[in-house]
PDB file of N, CA and C in Angstrom:
ATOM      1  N   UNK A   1       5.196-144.915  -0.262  1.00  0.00           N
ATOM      2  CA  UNK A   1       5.300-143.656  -0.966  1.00  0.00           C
ATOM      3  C   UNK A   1       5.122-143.930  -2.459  1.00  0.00           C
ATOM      4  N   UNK A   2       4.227-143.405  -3.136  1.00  0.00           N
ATOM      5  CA  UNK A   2       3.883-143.335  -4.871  1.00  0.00           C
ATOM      6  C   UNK A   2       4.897-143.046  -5.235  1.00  0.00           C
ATOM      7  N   UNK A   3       5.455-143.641  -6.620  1.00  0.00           N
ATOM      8  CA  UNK A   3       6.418-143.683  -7.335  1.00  0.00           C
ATOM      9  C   UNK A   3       6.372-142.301  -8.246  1.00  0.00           C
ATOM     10  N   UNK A   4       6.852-141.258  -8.232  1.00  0.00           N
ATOM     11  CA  UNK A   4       6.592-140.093  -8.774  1.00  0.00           C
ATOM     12  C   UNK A   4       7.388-140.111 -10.167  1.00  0.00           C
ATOM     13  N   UNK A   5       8.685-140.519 -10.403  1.00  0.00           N
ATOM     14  CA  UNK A   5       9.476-140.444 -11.457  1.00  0.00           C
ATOM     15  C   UNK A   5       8.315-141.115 -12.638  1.00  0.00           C
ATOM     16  N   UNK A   6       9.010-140.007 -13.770  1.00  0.00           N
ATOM     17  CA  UNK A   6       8.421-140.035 -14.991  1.00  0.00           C
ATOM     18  C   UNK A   6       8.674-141.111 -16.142  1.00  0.00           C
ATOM     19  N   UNK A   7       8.039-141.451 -16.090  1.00  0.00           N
ATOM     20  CA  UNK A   7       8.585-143.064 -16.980  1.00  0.00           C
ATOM     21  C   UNK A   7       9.279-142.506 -18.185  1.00  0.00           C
ATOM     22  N   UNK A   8      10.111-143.821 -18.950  1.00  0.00           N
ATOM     23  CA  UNK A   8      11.241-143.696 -19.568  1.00  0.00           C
ATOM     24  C   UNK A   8      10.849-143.491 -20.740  1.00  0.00           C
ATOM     25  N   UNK A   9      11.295-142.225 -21.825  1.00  0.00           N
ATOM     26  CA  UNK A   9      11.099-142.159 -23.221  1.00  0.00           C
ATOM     27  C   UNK A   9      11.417-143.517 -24.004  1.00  0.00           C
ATOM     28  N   UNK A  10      10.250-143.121 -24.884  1.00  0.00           N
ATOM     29  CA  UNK A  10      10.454-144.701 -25.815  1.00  0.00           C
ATOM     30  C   UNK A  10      11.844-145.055 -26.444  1.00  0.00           C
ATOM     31  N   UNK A  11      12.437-145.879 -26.313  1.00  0.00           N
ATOM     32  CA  UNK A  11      13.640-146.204 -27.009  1.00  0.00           C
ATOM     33  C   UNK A  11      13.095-147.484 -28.207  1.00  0.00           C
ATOM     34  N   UNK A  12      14.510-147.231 -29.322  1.00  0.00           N
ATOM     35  CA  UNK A  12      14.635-147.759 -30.410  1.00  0.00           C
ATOM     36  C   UNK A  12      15.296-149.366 -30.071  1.00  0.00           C
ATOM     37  N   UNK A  13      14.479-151.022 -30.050  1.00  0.00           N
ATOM     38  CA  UNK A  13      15.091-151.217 -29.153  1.00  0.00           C
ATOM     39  C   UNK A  13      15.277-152.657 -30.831  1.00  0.00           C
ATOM     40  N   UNK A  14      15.834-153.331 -30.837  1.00  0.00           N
ATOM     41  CA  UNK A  14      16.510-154.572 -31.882  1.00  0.00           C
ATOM     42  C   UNK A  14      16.294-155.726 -31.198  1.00  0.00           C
ATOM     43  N   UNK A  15      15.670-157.034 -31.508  1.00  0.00           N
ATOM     44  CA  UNK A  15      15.238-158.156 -30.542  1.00  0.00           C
ATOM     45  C   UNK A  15      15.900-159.311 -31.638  1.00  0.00           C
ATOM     46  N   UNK A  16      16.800-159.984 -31.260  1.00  0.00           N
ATOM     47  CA  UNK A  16      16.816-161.042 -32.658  1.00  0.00           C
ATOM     48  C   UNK A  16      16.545-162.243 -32.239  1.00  0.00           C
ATOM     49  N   UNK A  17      16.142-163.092 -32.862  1.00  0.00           N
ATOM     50  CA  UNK A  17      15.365-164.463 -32.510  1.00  0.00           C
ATOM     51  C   UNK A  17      13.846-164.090 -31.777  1.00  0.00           C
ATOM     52  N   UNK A  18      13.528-163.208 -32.907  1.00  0.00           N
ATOM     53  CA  UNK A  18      12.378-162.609 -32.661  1.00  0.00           C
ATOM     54  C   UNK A  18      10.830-163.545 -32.945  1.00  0.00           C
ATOM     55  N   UNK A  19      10.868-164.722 -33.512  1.00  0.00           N
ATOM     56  CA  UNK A  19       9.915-165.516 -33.587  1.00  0.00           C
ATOM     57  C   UNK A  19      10.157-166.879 -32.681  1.00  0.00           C
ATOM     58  N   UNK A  20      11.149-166.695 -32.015  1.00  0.00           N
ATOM     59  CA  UNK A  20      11.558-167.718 -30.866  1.00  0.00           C
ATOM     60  C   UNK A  20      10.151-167.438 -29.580  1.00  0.00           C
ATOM     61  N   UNK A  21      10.530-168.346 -28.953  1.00  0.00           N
ATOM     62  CA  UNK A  21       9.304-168.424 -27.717  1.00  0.00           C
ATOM     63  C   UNK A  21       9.732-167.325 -26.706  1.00  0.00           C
ATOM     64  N   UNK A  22      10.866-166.988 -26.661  1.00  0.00           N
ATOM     65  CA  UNK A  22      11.136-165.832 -25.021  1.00  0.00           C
ATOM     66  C   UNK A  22      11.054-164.551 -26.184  1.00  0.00           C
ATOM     67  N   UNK A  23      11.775-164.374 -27.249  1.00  0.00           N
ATOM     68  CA  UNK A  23      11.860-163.575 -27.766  1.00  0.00           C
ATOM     69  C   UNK A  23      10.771-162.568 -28.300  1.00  0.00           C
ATOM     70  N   UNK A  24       9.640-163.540 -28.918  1.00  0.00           N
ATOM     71  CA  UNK A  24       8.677-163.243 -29.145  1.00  0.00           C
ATOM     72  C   UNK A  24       7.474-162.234 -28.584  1.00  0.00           C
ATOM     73  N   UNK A  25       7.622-162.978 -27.187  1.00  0.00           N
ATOM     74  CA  UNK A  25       6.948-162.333 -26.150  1.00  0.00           C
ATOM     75  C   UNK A  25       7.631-161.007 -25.584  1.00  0.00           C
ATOM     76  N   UNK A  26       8.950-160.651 -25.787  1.00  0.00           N
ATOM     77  CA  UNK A  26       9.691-159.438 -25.443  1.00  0.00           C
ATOM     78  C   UNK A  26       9.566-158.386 -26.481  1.00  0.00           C
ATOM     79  N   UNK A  27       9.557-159.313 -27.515  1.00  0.00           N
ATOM     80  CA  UNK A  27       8.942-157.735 -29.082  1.00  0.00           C
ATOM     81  C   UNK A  27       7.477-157.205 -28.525  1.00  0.00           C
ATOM     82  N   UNK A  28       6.567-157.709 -27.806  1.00  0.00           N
ATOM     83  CA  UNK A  28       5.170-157.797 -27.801  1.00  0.00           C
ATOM     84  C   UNK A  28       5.331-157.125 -26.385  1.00  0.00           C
ATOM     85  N   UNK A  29       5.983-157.008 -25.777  1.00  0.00           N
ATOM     86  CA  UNK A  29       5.938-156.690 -24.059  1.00  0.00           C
ATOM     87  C   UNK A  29       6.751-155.015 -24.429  1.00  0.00           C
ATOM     88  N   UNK A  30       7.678-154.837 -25.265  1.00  0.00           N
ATOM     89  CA  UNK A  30       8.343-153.888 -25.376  1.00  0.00           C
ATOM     90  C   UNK A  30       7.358-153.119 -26.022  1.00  0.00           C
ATOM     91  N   UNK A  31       6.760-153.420 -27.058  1.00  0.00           N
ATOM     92  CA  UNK A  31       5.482-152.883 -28.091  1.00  0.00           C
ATOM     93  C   UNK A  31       4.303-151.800 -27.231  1.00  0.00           C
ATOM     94  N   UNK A  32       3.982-153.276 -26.144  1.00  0.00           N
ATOM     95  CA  UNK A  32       3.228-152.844 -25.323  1.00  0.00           C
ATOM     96  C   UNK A  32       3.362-151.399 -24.669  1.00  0.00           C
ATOM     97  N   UNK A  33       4.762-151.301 -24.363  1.00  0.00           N
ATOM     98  CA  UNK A  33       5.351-150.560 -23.380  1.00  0.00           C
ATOM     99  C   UNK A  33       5.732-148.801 -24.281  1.00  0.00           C
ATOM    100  N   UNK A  34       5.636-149.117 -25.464  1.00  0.00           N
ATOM    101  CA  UNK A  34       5.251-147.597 -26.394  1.00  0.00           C
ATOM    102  C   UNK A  34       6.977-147.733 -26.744  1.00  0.00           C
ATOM    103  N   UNK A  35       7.639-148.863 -27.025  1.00  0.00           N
ATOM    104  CA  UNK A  35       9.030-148.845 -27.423  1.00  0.00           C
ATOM    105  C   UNK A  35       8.980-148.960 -29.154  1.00  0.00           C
ATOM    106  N   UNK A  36      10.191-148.157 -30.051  1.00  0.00           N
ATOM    107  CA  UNK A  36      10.136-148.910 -31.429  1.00  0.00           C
ATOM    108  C   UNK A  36      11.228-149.689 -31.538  1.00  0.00           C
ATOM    109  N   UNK A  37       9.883-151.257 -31.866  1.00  0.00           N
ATOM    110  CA  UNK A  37      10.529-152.527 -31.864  1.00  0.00           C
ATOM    111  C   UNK A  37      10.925-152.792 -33.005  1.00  0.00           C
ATOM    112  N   UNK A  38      11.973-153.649 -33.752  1.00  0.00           N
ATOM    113  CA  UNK A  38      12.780-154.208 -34.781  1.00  0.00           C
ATOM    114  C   UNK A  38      13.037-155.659 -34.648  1.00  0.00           C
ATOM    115  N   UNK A  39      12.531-156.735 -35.076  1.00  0.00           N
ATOM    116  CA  UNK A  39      12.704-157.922 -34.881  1.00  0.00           C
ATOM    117  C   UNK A  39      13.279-158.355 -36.183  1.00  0.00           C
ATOM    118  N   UNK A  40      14.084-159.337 -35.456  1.00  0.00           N
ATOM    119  CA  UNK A  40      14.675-160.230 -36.964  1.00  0.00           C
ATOM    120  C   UNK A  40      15.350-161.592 -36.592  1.00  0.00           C
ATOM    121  N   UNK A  41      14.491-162.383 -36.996  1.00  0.00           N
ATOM    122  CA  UNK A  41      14.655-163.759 -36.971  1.00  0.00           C
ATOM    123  C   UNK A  41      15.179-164.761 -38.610  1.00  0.00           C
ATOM    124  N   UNK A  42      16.079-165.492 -38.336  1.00  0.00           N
ATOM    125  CA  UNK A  42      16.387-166.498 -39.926  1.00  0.00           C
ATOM    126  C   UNK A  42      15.457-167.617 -39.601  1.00  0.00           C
ATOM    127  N   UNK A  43      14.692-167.752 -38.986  1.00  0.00           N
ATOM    128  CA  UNK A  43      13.567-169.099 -39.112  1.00  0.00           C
ATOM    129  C   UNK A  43      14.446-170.544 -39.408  1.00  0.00           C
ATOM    130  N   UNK A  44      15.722-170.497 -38.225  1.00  0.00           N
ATOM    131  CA  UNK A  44      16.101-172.079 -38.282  1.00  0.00           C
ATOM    132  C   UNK A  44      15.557-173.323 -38.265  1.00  0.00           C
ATOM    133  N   UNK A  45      16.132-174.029 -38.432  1.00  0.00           N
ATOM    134  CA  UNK A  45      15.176-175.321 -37.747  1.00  0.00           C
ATOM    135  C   UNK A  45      15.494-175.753 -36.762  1.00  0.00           C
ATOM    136  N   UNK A  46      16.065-175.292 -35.663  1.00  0.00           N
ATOM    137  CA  UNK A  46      16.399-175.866 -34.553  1.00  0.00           C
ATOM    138  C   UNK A  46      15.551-176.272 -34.011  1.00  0.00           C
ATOM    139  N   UNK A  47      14.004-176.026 -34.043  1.00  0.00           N
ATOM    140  CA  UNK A  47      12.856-176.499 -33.798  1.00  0.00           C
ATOM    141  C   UNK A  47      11.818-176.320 -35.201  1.00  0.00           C
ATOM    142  N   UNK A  48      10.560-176.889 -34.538  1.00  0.00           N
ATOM    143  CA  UNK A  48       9.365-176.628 -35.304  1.00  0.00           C
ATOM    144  C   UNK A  48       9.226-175.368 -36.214  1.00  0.00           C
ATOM    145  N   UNK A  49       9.722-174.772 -37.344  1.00  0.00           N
ATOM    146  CA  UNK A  49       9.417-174.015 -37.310  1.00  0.00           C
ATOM    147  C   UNK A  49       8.220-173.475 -37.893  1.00  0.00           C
ATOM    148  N   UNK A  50       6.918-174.231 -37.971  1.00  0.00           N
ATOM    149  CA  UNK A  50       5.651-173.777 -38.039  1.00  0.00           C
ATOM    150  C   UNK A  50       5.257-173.177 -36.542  1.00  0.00           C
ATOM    151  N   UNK A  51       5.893-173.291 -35.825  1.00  0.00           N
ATOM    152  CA  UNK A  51       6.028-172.716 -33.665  1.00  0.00           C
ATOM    153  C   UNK A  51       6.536-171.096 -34.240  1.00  0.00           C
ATOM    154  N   UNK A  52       7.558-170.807 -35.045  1.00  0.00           N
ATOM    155  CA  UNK A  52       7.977-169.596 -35.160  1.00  0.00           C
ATOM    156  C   UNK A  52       7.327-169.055 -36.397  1.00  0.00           C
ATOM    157  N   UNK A  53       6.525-169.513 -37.368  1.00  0.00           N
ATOM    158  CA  UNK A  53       5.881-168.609 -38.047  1.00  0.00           C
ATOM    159  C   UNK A  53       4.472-168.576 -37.647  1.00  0.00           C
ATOM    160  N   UNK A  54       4.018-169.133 -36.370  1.00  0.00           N
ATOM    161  CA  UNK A  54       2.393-168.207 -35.817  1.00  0.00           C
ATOM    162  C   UNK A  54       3.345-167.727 -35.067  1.00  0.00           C
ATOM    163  N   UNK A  55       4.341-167.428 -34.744  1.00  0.00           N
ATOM    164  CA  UNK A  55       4.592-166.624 -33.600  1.00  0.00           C
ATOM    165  C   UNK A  55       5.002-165.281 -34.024  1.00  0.00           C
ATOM    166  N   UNK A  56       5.837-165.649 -35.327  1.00  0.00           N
ATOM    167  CA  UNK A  56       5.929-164.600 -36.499  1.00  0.00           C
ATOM    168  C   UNK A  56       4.178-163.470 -36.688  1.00  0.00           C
ATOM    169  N   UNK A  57       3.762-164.461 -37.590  1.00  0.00           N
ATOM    170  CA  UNK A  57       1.894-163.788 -37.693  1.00  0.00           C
ATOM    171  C   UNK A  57       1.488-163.357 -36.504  1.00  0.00           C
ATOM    172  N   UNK A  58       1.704-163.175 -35.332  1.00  0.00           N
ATOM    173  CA  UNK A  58       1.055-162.346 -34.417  1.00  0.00           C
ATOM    174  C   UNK A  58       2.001-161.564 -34.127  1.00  0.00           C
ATOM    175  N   UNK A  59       3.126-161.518 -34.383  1.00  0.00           N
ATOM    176  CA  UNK A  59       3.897-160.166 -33.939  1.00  0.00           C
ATOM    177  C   UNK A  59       3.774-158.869 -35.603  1.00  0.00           C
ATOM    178  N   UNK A  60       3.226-159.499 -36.819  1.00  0.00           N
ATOM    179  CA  UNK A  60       2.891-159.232 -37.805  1.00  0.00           C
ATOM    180  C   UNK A  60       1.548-158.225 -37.084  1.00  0.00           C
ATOM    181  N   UNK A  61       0.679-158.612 -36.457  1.00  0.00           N
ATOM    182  CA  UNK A  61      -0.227-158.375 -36.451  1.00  0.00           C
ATOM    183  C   UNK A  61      -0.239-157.264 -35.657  1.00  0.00           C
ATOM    184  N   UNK A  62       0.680-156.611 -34.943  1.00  0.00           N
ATOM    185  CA  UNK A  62       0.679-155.048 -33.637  1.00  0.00           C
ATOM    186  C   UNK A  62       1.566-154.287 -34.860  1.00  0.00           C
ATOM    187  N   UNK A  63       0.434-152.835 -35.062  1.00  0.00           N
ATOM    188  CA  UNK A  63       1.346-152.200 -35.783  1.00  0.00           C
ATOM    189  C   UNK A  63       2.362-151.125 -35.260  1.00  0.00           C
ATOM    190  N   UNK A  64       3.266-150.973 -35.977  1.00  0.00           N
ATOM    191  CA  UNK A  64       4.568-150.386 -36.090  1.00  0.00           C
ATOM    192  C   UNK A  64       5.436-151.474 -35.107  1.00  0.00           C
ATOM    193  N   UNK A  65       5.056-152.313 -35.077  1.00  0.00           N
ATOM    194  CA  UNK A  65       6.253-153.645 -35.079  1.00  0.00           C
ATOM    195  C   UNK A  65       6.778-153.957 -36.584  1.00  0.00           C
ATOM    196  N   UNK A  66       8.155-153.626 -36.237  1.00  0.00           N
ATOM    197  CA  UNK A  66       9.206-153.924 -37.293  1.00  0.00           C
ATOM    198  C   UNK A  66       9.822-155.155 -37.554  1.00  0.00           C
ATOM    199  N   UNK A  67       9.190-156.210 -38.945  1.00  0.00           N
ATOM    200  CA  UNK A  67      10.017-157.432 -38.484  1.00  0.00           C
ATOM    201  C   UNK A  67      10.338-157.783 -39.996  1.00  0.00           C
ATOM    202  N   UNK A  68      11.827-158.423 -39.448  1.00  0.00           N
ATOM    203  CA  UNK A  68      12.806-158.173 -41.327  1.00  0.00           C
ATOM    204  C   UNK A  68      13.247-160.215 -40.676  1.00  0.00           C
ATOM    205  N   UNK A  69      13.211-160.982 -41.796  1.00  0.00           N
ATOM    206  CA  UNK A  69      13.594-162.199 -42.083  1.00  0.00           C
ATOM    207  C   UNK A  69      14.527-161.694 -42.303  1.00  0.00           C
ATOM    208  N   UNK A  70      15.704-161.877 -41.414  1.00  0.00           N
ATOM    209  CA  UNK A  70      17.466-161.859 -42.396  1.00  0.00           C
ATOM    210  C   UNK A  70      18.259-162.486 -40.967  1.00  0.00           C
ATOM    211  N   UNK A  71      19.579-163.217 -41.503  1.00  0.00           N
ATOM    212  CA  UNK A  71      20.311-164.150 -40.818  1.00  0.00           C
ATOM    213  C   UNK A  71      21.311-162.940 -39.817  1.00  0.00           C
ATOM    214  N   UNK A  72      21.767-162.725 -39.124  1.00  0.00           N
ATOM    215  CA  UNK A  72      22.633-162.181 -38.205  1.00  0.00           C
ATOM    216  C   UNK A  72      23.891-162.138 -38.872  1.00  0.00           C
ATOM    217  N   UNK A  73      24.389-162.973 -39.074  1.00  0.00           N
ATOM    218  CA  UNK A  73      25.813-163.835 -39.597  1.00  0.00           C
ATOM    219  C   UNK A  73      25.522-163.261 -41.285  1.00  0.00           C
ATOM    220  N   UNK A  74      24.563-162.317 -41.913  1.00  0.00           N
ATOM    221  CA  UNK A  74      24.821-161.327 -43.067  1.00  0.00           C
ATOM    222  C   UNK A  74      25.157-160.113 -42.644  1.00  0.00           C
ATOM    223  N   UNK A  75      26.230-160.141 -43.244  1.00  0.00           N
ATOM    224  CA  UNK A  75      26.728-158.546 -42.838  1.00  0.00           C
ATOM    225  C   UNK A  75      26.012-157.538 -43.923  1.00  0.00           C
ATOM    226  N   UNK A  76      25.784-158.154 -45.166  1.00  0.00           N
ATOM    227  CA  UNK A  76      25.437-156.872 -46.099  1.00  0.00           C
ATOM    228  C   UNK A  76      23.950-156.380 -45.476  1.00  0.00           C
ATOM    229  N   UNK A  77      22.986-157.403 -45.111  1.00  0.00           N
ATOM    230  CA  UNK A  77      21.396-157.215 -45.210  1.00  0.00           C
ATOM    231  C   UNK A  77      21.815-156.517 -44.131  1.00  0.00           C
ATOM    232  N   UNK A  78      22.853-156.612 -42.847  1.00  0.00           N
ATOM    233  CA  UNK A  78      22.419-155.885 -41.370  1.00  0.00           C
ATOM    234  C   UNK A  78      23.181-154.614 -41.591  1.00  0.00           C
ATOM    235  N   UNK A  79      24.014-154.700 -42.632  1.00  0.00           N
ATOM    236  CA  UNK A  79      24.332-153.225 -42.561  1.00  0.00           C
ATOM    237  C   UNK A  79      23.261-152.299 -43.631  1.00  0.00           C
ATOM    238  N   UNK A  80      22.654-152.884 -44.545  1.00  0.00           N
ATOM    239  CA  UNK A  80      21.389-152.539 -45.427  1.00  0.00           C
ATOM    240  C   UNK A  80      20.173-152.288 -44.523  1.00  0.00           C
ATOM    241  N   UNK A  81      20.346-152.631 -43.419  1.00  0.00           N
ATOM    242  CA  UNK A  81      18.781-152.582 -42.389  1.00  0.00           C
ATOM    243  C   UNK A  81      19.231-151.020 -41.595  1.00  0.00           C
ATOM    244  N   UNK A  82      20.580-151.430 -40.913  1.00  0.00           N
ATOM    245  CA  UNK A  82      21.022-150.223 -40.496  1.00  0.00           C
ATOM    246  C   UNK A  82      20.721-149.156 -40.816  1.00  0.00           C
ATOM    247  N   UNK A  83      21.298-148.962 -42.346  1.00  0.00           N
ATOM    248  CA  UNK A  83      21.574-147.928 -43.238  1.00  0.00           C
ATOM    249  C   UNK A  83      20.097-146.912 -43.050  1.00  0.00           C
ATOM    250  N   UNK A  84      19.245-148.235 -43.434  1.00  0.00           N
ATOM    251  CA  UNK A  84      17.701-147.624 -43.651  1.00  0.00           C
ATOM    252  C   UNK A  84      17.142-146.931 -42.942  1.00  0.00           C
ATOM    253  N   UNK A  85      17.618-147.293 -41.160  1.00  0.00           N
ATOM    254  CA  UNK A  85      17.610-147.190 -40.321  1.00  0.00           C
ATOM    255  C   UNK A  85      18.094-145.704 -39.814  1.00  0.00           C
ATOM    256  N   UNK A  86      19.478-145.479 -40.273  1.00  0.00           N
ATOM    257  CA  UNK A  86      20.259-144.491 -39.732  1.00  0.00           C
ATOM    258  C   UNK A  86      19.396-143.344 -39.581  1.00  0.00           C
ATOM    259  N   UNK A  87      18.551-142.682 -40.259  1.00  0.00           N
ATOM    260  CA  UNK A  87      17.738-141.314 -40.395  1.00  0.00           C
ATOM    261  C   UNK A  87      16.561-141.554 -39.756  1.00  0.00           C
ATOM    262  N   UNK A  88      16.538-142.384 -39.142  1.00  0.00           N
ATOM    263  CA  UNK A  88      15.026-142.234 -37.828  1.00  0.00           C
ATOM    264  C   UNK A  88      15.636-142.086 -36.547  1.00  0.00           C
TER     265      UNK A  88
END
């Protein structure tokens, strides 16, 4: 039987460790999917991180992908992103 239900309105969705390898691909899969994406990665070094800035530049590259460099563990920048945020 064909799946009749109406697919799901786009949601507002926040991805962090957004230039990570799983992460990356979920800003880009959600994008795909007509969601508004928000990524935000601090570019550790827990690895390579020339691996997370091409991974960065191609999520740069789909527009109305949203992507802010700021650490998690800042409260002012995430409540400053919020803020910006609040009226969309």
């Amino acid at each position: 039987m064909p799946d009749t239900s109406s697919p799901a309105p786009p949601q507002k969705i926040l991805v962090t460790g957004a230039a990570g390898f799983i992460a990356s691909r979920v800003c880009a899969l959600l994008h795909e999917q007509g969601h508004q994406v928000t990524g935000l990665d601090n570019f550790n070094d827990a690895y390579d991180v020339r691996l997370k800035v091409w991974r960065w530049v191609q999520l740069e590259n789909l527009p109305g992908l949203e992507l802010h460099r700021l650490d998690l563990t800042d409260a002012g920048a995430l409540e400053r992103l919020f803020e910006k945020r609040r009226g969309d």
